[in-house]
N, C-alpha and C. Protein backbone atom coordinates (compact mmCIF):
# COMPACT_ATOMS: atom_id res chain seq x y z
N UNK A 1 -43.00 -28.36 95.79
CA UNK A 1 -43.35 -27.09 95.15
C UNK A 1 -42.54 -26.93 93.86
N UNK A 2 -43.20 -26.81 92.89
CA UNK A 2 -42.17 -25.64 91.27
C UNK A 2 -41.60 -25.05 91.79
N UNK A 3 -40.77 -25.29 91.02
CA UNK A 3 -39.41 -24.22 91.13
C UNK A 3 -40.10 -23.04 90.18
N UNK A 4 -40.17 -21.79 90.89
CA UNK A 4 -39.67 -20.50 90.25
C UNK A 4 -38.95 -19.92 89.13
N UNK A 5 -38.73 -19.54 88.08
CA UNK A 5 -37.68 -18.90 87.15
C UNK A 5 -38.27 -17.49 86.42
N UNK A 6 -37.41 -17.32 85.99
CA UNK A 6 -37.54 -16.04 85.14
C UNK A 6 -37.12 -15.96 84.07
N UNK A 7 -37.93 -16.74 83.00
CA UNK A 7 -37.19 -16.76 81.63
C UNK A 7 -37.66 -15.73 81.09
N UNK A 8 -36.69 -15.20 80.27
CA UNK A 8 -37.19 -13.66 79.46
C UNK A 8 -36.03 -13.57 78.20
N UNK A 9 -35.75 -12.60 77.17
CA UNK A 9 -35.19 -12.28 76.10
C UNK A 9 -34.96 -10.96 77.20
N UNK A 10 -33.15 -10.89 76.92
CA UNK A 10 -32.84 -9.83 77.58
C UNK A 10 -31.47 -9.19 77.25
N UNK A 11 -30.93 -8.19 77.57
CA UNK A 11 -29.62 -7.79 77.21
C UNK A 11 -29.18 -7.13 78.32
N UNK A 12 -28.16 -6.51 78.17
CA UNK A 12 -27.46 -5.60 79.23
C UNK A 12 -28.35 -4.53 79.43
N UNK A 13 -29.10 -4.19 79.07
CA UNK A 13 -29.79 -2.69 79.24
C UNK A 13 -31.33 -2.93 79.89
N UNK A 14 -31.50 -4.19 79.06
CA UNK A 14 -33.04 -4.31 78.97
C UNK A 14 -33.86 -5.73 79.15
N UNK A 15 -34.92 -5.70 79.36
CA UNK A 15 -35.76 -7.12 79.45
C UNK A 15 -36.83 -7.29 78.62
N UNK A 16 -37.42 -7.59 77.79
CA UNK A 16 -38.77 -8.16 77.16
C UNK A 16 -39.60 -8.37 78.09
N UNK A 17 -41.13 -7.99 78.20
CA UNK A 17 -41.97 -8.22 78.22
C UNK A 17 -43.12 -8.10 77.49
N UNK A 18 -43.84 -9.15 77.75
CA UNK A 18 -45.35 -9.23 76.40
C UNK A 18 -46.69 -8.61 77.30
N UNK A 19 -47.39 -7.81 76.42
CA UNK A 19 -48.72 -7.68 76.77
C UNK A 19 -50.04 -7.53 75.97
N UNK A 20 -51.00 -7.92 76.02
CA UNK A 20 -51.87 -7.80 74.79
C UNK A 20 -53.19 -6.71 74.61
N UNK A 21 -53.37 -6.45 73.81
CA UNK A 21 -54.57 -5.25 73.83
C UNK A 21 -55.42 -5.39 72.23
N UNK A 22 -56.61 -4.18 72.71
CA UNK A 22 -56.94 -3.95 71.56
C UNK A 22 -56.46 -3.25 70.45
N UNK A 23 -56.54 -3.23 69.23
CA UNK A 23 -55.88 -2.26 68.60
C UNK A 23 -56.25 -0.78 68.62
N UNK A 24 -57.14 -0.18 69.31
CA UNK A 24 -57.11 0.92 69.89
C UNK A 24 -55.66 1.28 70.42
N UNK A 25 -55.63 0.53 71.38
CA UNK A 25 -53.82 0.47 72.68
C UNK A 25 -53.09 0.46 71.46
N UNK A 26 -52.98 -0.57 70.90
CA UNK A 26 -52.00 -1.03 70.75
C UNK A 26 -51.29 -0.10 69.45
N UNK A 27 -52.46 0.56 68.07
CA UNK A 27 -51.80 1.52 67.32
C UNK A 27 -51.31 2.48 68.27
N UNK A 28 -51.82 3.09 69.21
CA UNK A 28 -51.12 4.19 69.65
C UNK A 28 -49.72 4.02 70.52
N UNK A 29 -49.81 2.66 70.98
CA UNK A 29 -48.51 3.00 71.94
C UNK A 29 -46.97 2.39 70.74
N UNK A 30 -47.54 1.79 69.65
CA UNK A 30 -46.65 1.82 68.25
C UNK A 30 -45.96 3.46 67.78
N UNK A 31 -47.17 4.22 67.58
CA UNK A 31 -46.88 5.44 67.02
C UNK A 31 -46.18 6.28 68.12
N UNK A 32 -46.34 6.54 69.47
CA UNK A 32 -46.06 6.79 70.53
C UNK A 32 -44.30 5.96 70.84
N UNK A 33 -44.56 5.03 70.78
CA UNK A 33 -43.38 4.61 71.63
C UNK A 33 -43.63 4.33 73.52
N UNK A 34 -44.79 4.59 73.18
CA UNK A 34 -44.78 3.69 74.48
C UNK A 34 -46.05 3.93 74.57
N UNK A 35 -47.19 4.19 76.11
CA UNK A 35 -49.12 3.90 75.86
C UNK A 35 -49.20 5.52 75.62
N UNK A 36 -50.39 5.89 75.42
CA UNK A 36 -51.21 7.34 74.98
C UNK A 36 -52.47 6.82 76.04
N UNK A 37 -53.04 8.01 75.88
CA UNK A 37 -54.04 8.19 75.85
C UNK A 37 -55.56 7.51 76.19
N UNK A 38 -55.24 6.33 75.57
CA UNK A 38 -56.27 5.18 75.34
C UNK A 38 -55.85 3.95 76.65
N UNK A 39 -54.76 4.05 77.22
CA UNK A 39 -54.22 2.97 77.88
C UNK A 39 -54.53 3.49 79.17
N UNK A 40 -55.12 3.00 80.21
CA UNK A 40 -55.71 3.58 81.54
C UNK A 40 -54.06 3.45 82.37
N UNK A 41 -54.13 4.56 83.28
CA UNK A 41 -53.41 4.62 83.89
C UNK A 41 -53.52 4.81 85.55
N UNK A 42 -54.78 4.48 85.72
CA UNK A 42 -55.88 4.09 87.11
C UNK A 42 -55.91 2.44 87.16
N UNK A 43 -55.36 1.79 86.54
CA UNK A 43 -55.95 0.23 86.79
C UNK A 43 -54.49 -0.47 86.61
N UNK A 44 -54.71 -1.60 87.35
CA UNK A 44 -53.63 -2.19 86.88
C UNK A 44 -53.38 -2.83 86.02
N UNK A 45 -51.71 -2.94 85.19
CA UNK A 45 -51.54 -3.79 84.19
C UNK A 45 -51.04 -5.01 84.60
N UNK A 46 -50.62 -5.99 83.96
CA UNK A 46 -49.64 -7.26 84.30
C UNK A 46 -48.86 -7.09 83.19
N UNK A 47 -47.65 -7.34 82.91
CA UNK A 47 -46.35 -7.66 82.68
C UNK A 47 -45.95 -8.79 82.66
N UNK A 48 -45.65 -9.58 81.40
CA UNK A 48 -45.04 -11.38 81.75
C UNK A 48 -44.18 -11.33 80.76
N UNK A 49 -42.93 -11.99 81.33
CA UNK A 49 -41.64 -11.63 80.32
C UNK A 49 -41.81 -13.06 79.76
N UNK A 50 -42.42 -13.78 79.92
CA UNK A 50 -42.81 -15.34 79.13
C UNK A 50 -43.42 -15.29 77.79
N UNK A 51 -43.40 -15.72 76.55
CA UNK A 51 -43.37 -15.52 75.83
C UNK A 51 -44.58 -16.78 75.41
N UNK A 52 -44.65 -17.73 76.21
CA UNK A 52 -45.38 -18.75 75.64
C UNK A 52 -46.86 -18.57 76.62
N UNK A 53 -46.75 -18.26 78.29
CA UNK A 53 -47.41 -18.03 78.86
C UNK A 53 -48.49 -16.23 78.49
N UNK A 54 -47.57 -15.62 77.72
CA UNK A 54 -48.65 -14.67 77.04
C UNK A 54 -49.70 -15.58 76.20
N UNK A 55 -48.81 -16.11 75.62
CA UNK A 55 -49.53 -16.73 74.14
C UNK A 55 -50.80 -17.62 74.99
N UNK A 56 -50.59 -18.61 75.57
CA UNK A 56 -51.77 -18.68 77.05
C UNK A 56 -52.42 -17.86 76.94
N UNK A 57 -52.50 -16.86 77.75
CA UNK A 57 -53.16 -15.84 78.57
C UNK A 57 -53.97 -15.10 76.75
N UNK A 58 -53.69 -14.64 76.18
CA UNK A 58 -54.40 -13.81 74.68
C UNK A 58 -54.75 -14.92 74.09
N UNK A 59 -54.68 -16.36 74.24
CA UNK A 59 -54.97 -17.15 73.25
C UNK A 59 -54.50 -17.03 71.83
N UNK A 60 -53.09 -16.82 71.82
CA UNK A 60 -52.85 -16.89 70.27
C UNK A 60 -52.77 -15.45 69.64
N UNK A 61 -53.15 -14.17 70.34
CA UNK A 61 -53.83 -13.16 69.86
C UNK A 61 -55.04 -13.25 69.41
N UNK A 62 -56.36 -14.36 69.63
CA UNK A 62 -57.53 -14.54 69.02
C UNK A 62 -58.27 -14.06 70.51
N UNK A 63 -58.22 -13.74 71.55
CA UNK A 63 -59.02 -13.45 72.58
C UNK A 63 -59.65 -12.01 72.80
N UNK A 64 -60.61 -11.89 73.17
CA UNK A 64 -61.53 -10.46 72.56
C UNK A 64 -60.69 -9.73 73.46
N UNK A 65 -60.15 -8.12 73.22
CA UNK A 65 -59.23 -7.39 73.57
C UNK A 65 -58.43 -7.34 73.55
N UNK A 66 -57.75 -8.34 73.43
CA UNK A 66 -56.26 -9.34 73.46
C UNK A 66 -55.41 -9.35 72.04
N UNK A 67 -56.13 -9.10 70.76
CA UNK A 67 -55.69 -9.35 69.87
C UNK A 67 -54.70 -9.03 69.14
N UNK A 68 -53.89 -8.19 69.61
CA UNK A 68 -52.37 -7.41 69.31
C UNK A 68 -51.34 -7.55 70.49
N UNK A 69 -50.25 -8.55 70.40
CA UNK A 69 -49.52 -8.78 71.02
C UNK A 69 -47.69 -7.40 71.01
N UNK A 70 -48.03 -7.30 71.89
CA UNK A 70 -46.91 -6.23 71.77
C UNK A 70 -45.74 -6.98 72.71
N UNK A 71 -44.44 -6.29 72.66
CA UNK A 71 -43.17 -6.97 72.72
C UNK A 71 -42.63 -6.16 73.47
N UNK A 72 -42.25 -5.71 74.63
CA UNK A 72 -41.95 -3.90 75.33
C UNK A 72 -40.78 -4.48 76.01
N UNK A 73 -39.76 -4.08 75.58
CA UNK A 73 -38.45 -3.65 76.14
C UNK A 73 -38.45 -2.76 77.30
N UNK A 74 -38.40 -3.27 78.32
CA UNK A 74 -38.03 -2.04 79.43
C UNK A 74 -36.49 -2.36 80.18
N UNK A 75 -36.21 -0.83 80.95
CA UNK A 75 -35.54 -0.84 81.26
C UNK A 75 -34.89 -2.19 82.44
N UNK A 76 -33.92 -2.86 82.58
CA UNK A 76 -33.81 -4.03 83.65
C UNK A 76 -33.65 -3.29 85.29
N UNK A 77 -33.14 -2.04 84.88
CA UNK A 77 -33.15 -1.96 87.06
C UNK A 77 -34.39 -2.00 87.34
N UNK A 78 -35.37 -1.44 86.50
CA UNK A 78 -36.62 -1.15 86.47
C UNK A 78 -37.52 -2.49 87.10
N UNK A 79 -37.23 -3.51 86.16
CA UNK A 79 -37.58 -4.68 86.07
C UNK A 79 -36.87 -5.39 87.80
N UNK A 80 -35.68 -5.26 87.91
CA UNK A 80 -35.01 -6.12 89.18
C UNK A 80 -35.99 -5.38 90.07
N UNK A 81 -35.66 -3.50 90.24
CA UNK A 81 -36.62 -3.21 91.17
C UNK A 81 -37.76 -3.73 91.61
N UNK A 82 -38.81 -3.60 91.23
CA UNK A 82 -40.21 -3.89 90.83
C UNK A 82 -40.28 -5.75 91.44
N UNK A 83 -39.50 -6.03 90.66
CA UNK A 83 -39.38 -7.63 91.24
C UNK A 83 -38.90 -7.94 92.77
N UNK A 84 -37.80 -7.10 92.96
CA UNK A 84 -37.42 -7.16 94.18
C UNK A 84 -38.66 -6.41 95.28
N UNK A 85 -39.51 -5.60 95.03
CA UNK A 85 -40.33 -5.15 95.94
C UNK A 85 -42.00 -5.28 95.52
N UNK A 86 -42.21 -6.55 95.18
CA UNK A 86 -43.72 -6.79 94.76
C UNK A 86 -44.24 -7.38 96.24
N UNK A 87 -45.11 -7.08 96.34
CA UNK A 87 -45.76 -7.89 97.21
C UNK A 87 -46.71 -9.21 96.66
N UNK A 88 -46.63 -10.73 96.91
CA UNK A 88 -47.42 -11.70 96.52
C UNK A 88 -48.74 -11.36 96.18
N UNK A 89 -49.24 -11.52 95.50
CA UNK A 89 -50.99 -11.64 94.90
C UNK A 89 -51.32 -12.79 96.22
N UNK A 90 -50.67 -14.03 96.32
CA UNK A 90 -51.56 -14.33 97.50
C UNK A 90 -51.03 -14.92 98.45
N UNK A 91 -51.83 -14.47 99.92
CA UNK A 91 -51.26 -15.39 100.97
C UNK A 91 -51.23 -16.75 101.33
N UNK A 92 -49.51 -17.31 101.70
CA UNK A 92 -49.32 -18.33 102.09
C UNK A 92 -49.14 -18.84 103.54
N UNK A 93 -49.05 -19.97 104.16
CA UNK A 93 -48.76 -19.95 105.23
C UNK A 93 -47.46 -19.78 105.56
N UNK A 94 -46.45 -20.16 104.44
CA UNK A 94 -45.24 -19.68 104.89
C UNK A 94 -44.46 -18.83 105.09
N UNK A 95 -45.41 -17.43 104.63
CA UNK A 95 -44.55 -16.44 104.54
C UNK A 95 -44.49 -15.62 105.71
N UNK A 96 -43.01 -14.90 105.79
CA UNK A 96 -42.87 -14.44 106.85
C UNK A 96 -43.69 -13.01 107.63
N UNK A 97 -44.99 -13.22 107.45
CA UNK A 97 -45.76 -12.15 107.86
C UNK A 97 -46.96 -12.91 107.89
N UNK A 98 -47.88 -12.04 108.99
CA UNK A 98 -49.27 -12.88 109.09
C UNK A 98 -50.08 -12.57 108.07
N UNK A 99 -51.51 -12.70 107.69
CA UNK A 99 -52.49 -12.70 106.68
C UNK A 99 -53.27 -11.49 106.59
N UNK A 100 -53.17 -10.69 108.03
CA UNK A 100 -53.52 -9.22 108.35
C UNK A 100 -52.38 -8.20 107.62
N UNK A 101 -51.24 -8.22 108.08
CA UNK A 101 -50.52 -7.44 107.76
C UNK A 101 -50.35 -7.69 106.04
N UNK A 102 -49.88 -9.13 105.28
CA UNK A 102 -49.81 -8.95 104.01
C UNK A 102 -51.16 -8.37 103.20
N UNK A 103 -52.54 -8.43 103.97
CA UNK A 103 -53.27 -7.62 103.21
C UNK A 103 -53.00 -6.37 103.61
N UNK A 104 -52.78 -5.63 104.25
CA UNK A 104 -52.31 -4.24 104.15
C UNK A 104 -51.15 -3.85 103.11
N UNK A 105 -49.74 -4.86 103.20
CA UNK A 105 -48.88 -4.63 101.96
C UNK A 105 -49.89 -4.67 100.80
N UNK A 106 -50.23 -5.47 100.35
CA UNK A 106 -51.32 -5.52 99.41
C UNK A 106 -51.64 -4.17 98.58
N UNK A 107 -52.91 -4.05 99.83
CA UNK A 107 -53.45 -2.68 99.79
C UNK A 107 -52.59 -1.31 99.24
N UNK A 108 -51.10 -1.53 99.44
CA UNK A 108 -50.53 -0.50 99.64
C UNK A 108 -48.94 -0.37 98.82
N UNK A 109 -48.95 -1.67 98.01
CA UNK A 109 -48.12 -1.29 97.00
C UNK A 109 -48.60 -1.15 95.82
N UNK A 110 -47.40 -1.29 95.03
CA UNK A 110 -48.08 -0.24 93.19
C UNK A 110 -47.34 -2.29 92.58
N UNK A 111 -46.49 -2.84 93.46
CA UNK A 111 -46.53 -3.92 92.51
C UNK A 111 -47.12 -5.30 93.44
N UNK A 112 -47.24 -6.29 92.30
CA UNK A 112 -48.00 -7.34 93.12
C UNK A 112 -46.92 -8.37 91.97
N UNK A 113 -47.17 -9.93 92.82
CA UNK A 113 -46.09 -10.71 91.73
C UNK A 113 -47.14 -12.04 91.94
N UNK A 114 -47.05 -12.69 90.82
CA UNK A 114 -47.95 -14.03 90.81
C UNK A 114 -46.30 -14.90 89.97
N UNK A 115 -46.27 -16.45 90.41
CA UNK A 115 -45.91 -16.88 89.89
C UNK A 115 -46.83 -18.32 89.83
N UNK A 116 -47.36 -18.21 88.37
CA UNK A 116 -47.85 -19.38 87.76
C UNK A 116 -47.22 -20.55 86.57
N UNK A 117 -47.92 -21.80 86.58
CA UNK A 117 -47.16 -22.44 85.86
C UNK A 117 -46.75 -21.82 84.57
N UNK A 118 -45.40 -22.33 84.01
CA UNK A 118 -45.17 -22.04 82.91
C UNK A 118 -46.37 -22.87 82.23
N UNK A 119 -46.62 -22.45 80.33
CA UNK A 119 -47.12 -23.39 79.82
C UNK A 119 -45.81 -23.34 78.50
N UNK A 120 -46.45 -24.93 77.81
CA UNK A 120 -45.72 -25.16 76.83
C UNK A 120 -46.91 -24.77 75.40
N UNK A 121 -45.90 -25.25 74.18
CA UNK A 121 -46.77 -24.40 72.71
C UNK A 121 -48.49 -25.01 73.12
N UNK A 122 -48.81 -25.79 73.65
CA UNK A 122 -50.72 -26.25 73.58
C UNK A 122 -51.26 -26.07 74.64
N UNK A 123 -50.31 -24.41 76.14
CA UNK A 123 -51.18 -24.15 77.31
C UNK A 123 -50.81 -25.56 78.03
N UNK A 124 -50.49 -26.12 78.23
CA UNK A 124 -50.20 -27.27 79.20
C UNK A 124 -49.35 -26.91 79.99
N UNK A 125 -49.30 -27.09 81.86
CA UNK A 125 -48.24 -26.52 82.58
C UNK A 125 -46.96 -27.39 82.62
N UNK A 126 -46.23 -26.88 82.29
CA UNK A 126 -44.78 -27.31 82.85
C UNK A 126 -44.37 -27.39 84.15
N UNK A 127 -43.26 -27.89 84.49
CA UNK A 127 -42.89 -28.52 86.15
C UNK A 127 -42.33 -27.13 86.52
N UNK A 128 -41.77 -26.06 85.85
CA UNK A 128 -41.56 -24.57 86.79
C UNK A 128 -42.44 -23.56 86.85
N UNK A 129 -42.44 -22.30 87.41
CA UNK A 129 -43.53 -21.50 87.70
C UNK A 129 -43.01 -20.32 86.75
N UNK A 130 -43.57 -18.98 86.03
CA UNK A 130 -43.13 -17.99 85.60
C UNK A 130 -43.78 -16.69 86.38
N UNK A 131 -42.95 -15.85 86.02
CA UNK A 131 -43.89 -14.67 86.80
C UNK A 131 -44.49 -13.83 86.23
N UNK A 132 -45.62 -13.25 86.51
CA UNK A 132 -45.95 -12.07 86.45
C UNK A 132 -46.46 -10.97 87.19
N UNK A 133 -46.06 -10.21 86.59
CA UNK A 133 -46.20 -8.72 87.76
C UNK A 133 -47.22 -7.43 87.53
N UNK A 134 -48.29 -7.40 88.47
CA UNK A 134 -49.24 -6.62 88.12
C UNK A 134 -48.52 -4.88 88.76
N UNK A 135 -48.61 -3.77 88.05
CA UNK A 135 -48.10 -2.52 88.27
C UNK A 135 -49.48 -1.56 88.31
N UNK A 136 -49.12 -0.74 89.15
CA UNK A 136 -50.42 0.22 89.37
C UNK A 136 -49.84 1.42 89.90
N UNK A 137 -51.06 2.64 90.02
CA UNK A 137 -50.36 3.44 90.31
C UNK A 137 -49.33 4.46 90.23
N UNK A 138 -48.14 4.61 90.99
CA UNK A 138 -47.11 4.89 90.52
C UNK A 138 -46.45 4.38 89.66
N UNK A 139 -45.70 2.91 90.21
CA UNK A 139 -45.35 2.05 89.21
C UNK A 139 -45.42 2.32 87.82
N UNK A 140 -47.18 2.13 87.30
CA UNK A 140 -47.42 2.41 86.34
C UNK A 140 -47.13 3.53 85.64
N UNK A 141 -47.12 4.69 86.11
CA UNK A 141 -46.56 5.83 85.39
C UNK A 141 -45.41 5.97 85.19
N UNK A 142 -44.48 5.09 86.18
CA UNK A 142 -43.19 4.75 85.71
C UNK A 142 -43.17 4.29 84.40
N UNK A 143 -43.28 3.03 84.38
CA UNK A 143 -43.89 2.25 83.29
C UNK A 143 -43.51 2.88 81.80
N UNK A 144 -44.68 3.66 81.92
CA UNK A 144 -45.01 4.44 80.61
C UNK A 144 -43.93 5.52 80.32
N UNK A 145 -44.15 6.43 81.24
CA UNK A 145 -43.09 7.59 81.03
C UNK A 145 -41.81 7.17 81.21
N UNK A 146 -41.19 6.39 81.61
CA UNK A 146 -39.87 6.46 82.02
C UNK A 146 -39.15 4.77 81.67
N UNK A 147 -39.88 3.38 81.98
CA UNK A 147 -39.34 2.21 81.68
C UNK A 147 -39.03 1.73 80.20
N UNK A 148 -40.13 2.73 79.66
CA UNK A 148 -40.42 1.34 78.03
C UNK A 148 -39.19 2.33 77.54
N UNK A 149 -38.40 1.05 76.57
CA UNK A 149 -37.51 1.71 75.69
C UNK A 149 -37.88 1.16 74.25
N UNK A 150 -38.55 0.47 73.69
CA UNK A 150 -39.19 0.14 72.78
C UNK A 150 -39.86 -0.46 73.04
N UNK A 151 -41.24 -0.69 71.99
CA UNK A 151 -42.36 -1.51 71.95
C UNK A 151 -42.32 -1.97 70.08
N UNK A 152 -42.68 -3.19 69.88
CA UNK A 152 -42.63 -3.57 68.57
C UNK A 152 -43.61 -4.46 68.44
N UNK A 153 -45.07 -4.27 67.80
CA UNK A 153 -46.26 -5.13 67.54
C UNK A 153 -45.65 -6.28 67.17
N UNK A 154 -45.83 -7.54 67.54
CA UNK A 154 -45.53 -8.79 67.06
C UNK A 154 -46.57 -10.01 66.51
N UNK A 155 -47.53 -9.02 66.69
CA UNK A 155 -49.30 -9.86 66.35
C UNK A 155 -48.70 -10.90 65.07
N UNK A 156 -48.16 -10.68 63.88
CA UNK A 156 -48.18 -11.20 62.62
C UNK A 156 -47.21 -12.52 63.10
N UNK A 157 -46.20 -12.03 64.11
CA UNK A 157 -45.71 -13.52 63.76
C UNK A 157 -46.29 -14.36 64.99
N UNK A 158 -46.91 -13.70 65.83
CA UNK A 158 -47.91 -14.52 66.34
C UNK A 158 -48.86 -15.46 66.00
N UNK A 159 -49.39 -14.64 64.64
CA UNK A 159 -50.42 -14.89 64.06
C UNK A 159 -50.11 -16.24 63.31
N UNK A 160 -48.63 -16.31 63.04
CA UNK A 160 -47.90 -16.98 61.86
C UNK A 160 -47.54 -18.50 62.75
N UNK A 161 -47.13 -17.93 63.68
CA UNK A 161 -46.60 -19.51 64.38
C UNK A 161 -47.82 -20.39 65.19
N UNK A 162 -48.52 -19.81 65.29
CA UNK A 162 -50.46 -19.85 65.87
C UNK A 162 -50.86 -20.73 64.34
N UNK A 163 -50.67 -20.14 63.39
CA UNK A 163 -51.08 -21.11 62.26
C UNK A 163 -50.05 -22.66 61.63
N UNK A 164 -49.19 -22.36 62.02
CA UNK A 164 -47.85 -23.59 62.11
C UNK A 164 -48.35 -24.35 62.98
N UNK A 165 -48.21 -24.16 64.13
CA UNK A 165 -48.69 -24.80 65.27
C UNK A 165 -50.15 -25.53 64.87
N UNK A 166 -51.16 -25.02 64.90
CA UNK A 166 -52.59 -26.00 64.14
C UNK A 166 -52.21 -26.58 63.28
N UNK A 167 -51.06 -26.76 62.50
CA UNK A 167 -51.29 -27.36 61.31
C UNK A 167 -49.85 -28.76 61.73
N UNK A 168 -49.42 -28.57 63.22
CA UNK A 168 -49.30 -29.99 63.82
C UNK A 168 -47.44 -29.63 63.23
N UNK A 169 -47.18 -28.04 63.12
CA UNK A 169 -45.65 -28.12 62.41
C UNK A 169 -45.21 -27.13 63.86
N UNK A 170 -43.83 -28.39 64.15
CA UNK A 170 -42.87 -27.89 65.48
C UNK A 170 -42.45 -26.34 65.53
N UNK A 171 -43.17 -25.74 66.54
CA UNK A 171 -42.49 -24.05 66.26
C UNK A 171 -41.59 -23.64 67.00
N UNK A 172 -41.19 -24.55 67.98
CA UNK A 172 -39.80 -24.87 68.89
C UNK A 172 -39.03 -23.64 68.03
N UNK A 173 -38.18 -24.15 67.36
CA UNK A 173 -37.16 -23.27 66.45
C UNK A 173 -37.28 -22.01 66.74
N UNK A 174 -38.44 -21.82 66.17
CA UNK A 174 -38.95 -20.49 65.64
C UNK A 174 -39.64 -19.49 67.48
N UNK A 175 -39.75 -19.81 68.40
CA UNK A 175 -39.86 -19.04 69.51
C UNK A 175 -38.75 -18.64 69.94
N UNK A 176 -39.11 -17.22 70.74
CA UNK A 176 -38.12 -16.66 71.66
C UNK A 176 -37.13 -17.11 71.99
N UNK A 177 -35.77 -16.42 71.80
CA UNK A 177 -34.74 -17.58 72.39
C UNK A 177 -34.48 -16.94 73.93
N UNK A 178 -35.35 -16.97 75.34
CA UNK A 178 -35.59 -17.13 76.40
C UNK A 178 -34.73 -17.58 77.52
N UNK A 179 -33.98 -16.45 77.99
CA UNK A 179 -32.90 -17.53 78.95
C UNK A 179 -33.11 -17.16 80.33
N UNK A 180 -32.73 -17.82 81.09
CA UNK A 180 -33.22 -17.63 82.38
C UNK A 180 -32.52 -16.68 83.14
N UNK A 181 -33.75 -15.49 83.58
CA UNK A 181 -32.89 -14.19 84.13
C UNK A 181 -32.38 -14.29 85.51
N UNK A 182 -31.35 -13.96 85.60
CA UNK A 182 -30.53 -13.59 86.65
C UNK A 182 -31.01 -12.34 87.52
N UNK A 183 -31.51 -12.19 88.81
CA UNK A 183 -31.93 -11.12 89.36
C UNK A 183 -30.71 -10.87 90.26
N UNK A 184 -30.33 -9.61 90.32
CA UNK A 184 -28.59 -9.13 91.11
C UNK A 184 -29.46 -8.75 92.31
């Protein structure tokens, strides 16, 4: 099995995570400081403190809805919490509960946790797994009202190292400097 990690950009206060939207979302939760209005708060979001595995998932910022990559600082107890009490997206045989009962956890929390391969700069998986965490619900109103401590559009240099990259120039350097989080 991959090994598991949690690479993220982080400090004493706080953790990075990426998420992508339309620019509907995404001007307002700029001007806002965190979502408005336009950002549903009935559905769930995902959260991935991976920086390359966003870039995956939005394609670059070129994927329809996807096209504004935002950068959201939230709070870290927030983050350990949430991590510490997700329930798996899916059942295994090893886990310590049967396949009845984890669909009821399921059913019945606000977080869920997937850990999929990392990818590297061209979507290719790497030998560890990263996580992400879908929030709903409560959670989510956490989220908004109370976790984000900044959000900072990063589409342009997305946009910028997305065009380096096609043109076959190493953007190593130039990504996230990503270290592997420590959960207390």
């Amino acid at each position: 099995m991959k090994e598991k990690e949690i690479r993220a950009v982080y400090d004493q206060n706080t953790i990075r995570v990426y998420q992508a939207y339309p620019d509907m979302i995404a001007d307002e939760a700029i001007k806002l400081g965190t979502f408005g209005s336009h950002f549903s708060l009935n559905r769930m979001t995902w959260i991935k403190p991976s920086f390359l595995w966003m870039m995956y998932r939005c394609g670059w910022a070129e994927k329809e809805n996807q096209e504004r990559v935002l950068a959201i600082d939230i709070k870290r107890e927030a983050f350990d919490k949430i991590v510490k009490n997700a329930i798996p997206s899916t059942y295994t045989d090893d886990m310590d509960t049967s396949k009845e009962e984890w669909q009821k956890l399921v059913k019945s929390s606000d977080v869920r946790i997937q850990w999929d391969p990392e990818k590297d700069i061209e979507g290719r998986n790497l030998s560890y797994r990263s996580i992400q965490l879908g929030i709903r619900n409560n959670a989510v109103k956490e989220y908004v009202n109370d976790w984000i401590m900044q959000i900072e559009d990063i589409t342009p240099y997305v946009k910028e190292l997305n065009l380096s990259r096609r043109k076959g120039i190493d953007i190593t350097p130039f990504l996230p400097n990503e270290q592997v989080y420590p959960l207390l």
